[in-house]
Protein backbone atom coordinates (compact mmCIF):
# COMPACT_ATOMS: atom_id res chain seq x y z
CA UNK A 1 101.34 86.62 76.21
CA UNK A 2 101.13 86.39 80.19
CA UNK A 3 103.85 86.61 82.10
CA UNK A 4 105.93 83.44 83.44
CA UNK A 5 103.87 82.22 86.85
CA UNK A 6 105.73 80.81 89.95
CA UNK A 7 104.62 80.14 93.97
CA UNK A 8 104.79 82.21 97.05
CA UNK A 9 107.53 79.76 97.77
CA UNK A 10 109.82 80.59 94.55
CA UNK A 11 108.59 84.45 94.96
CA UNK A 12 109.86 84.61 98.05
CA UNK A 13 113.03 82.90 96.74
CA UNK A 14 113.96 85.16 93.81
CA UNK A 15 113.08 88.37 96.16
CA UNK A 16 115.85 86.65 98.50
CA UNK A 17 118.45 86.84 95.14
CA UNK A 18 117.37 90.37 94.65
CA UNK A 19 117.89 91.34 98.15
CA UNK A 20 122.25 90.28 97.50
CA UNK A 21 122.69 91.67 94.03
CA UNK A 22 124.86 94.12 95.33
CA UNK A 23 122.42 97.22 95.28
CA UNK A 24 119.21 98.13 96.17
CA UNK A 25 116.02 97.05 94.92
CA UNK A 26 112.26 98.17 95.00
CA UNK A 27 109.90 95.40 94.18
CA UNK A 28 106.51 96.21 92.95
CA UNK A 29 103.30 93.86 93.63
CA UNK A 30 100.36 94.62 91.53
CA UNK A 31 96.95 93.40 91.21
CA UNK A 32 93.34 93.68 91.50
CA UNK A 33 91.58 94.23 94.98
CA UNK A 34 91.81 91.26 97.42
CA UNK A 35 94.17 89.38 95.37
CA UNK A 36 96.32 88.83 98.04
CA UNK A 37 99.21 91.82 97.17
CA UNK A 38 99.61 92.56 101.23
CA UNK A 39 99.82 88.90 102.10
CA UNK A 40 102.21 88.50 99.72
CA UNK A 41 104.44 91.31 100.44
CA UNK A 42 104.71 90.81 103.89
CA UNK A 43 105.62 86.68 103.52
CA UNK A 44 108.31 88.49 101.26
CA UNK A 45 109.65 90.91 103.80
CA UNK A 46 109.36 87.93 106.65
CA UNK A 47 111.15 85.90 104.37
CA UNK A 48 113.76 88.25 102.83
CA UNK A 49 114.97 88.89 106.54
CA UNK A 50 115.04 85.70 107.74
CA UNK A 51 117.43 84.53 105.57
CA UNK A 52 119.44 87.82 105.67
CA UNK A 53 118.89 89.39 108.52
CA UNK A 54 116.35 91.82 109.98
CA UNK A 55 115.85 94.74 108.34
CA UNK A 56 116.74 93.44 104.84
CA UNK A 57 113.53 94.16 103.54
CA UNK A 58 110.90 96.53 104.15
CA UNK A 59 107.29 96.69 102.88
CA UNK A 60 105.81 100.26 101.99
CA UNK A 61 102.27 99.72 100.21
CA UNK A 62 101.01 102.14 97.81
CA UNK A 63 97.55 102.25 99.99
CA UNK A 64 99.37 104.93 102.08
CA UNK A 65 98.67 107.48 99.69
CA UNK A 66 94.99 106.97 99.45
CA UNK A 67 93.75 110.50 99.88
CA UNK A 68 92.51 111.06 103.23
CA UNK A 69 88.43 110.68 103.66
CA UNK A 70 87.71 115.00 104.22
CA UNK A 71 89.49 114.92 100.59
CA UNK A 72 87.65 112.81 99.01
CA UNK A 73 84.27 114.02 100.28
CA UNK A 74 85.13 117.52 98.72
CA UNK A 75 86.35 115.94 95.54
CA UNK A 76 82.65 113.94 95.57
CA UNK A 77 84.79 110.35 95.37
CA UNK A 78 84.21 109.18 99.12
CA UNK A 79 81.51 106.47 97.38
CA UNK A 80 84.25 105.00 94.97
CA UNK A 81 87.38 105.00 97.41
CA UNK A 82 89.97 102.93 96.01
CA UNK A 83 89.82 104.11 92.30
CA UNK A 84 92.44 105.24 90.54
CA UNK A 85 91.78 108.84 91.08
CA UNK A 86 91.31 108.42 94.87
CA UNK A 87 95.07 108.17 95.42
CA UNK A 88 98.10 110.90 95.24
CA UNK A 89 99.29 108.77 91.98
CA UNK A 90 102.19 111.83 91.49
CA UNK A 91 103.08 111.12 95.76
CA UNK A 92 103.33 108.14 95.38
CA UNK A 93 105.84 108.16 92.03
CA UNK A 94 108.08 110.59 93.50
CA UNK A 95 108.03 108.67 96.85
CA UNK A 96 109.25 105.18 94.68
CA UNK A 97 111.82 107.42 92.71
CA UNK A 98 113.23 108.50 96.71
CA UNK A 99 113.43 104.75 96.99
CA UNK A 100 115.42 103.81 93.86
CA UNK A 101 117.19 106.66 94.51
CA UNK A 102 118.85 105.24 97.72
CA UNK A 103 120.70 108.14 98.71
CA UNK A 104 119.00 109.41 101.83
CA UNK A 105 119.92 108.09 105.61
CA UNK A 106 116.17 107.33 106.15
CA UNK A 107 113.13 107.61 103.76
CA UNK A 108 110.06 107.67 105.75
CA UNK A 109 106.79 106.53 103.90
CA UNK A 110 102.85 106.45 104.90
CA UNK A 111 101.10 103.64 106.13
CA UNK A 112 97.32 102.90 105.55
CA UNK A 113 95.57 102.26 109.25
CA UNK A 114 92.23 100.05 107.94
CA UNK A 115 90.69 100.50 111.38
CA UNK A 116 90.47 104.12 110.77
CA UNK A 117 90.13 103.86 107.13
CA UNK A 118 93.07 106.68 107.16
CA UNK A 119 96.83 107.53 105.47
CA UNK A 120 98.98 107.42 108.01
CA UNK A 121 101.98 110.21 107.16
CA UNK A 122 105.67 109.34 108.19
CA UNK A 123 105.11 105.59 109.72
CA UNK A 124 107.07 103.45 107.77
CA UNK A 125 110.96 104.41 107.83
CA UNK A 126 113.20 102.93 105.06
CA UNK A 127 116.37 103.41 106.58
CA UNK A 128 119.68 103.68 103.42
CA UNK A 129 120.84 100.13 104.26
CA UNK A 130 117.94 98.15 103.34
CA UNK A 131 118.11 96.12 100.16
CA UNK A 132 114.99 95.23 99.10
CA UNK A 133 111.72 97.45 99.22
CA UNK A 134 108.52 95.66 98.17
CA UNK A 135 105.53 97.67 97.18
CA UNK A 136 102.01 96.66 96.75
CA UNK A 137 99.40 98.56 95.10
CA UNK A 138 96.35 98.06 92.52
CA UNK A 139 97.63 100.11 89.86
CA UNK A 140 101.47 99.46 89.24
CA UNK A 141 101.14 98.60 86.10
CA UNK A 142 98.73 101.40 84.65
CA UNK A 143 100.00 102.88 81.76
CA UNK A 144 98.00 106.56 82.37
CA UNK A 145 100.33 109.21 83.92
CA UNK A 146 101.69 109.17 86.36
CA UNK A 147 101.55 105.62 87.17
CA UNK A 148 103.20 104.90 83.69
CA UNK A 149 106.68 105.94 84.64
CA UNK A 150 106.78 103.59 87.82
CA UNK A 151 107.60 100.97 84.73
CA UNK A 152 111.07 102.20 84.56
CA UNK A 153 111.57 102.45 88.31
CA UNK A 154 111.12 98.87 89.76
CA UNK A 155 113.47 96.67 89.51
CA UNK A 156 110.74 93.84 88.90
CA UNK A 157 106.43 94.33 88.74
CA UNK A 158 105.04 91.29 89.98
CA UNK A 159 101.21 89.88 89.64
CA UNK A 160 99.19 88.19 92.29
CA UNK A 161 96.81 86.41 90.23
CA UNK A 162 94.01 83.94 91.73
CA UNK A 163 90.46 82.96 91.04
CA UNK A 164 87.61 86.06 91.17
CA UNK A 165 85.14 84.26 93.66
CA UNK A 166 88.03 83.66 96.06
CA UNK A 167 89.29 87.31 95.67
CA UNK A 168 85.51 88.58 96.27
CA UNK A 169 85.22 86.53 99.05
CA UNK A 170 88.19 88.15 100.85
CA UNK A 171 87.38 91.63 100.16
CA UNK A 172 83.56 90.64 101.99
CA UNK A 173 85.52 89.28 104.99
CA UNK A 174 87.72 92.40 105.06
CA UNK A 175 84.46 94.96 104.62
CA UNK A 176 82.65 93.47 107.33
CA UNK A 177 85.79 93.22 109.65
CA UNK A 178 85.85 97.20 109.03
CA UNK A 179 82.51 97.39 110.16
CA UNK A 180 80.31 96.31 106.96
CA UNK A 181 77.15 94.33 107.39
CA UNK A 182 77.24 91.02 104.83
CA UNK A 183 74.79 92.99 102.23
CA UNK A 184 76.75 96.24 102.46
CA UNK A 185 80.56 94.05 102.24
CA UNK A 186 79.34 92.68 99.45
CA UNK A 187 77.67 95.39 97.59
CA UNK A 188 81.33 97.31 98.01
CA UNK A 189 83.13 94.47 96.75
CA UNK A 190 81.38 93.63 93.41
CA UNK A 191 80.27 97.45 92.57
CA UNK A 192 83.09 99.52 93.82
CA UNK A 193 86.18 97.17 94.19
CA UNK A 194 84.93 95.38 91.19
CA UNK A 195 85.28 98.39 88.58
CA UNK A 196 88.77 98.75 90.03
CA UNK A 197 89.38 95.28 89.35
CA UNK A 198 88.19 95.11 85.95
CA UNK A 199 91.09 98.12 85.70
CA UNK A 200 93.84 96.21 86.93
CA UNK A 201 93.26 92.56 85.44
CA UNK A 202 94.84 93.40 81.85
CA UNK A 203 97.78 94.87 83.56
CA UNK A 204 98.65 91.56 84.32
CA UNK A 205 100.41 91.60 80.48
CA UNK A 206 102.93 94.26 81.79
CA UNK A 207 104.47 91.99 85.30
CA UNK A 208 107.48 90.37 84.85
CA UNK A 209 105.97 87.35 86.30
CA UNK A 210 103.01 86.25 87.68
CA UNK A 211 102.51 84.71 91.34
CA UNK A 212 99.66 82.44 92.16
CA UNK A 213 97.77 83.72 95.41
C-alpha cells in the first residue's frame, strides 16, 4: 500500500508543524534521480524560515558524501557514480545520528559542488538551535546496511514521486549543464541514473507520505 500523497504546498506546511513541536527534527527526502528531492528540500527550508524565522531550517543533502572522483577511479566505479556503493553510506548514518542527536553547538556537514562534480567537506554548518534539518538523498529508504538504520532516525521519510519521462528529462538538462553533449546526457541518464532508479522506486512503500514533484 503506497504511502498517503500531498503537494509541495501541504509539504511545506506539515515541515512548518514539525519545525514548533518543541524539539528538533531531521526530515528525510527520498527518491529516484531527478525526481525533484533538491527542489523540494530547498522550497522546504525557504519556507520553514519564512514563517519562523531564518535559520529554522537547514538543508544538508546526502550527495555530500558521494566519494570523491580519485576514489572512485581506484575502486573501478567512476563509470556508475551515483550507485549505492559510490557513497560513504556508514558517513553519512553517523552524520544523521549527530543530527538527531542535537547536542553539539554546531554540526558541520559536506556539500556536493556539481560544477566540480566534488564533496565538499565542512560547508554546511547546522548550528544546535535549528529545528528542522531536511535531507535529500536516493537511498533513504534502502533497507541494506547501513542505510537500513536511518529508518529509526528521521523523524519522517518523505517521497518525491513524478512521471519517469519528466524525471529523465531533468537529469538530460542537468548532464549537459555539467558539460554533457545531448547523446552523452542522455546515455547517463537512462543507463547509469536509470539502474539507480529502478533501486529506489519500490522504496517508495517505506515513506511516510508521498509528495508529488
Amino acid at each position: 500500500m503506497l504511502p498517503p500523497e500531498m503537494s509541495v504546498d501541504d509539504a511545506v506546511d506539515r515541515a512548518i508543524r514539525l519545525a514548533t513541536d518543541g524539539q528538533r527534527s531531521v526530515l528525510g527526502i527520498a527518491g529516484a534521480p531527478g525526481a525533484g528531492k533538491s527542489t523540494l528540500a530547498r522550497r522546504i527550508v525557504a519556507g520553514v524560515d519564512a514563517a519562523l524565522g531564518a535559520g529554522t531550517a537547514v538543508q544538508v543533502p546526502m550527495d555530500g558524501f558521494h566519494l570523491a572522483n580519485t576514489a572512485l577511479d581506484a575502486l573501478g566505479r567512476h563509470d556508475r557514480k551515483g550507485a549505492i556503493d559510490t557513497f560513504d553510506g556508514d558517513g553519512y548514518v553517523a552524520l544523521v545520528r549527530r543530527l538527531v542527536a542535537g547536542d553539539e553547538a554546531v554540526v558541520w556537514a559536506p556539500d556536493f559542488d556539481r560544477r566540480v562534480d566534488e564533496p565538499v567537506a565542512g560547508s554546511i554548518a547546522v548550528p544546535q538551535r535549528t529545528r528542522l534539518v531536511v535531507s535529500e538523498g536516493n537511498y533513504l529508504l534502502d533497507d541494506s546496511g547501513p542505510w537500513a538504520a536511518l529508518a529509526d532516525l528521521f523523524t519522517e521519510t518523505w517521497f518525491c514521486a513524478v512521471d519517469d519521462t519528466v524525471r529523465v528529462d531533468r537529469l538530460v538538462g542537468r548532464h549537459m549543464r555539467h558539460g554533457r553533449d545531448h547523446e552523452a546526457a542522455r546515455t547517463w541518464a537512462v543507463e547509469v541514473d536509470g539502474v539507480n532508479a529502478v533501486r529506489v522506486a519500490p522504496t517508495v512503500i517505506r515513506a511516510s507520505r508521498t509528495v508529488r514533484t
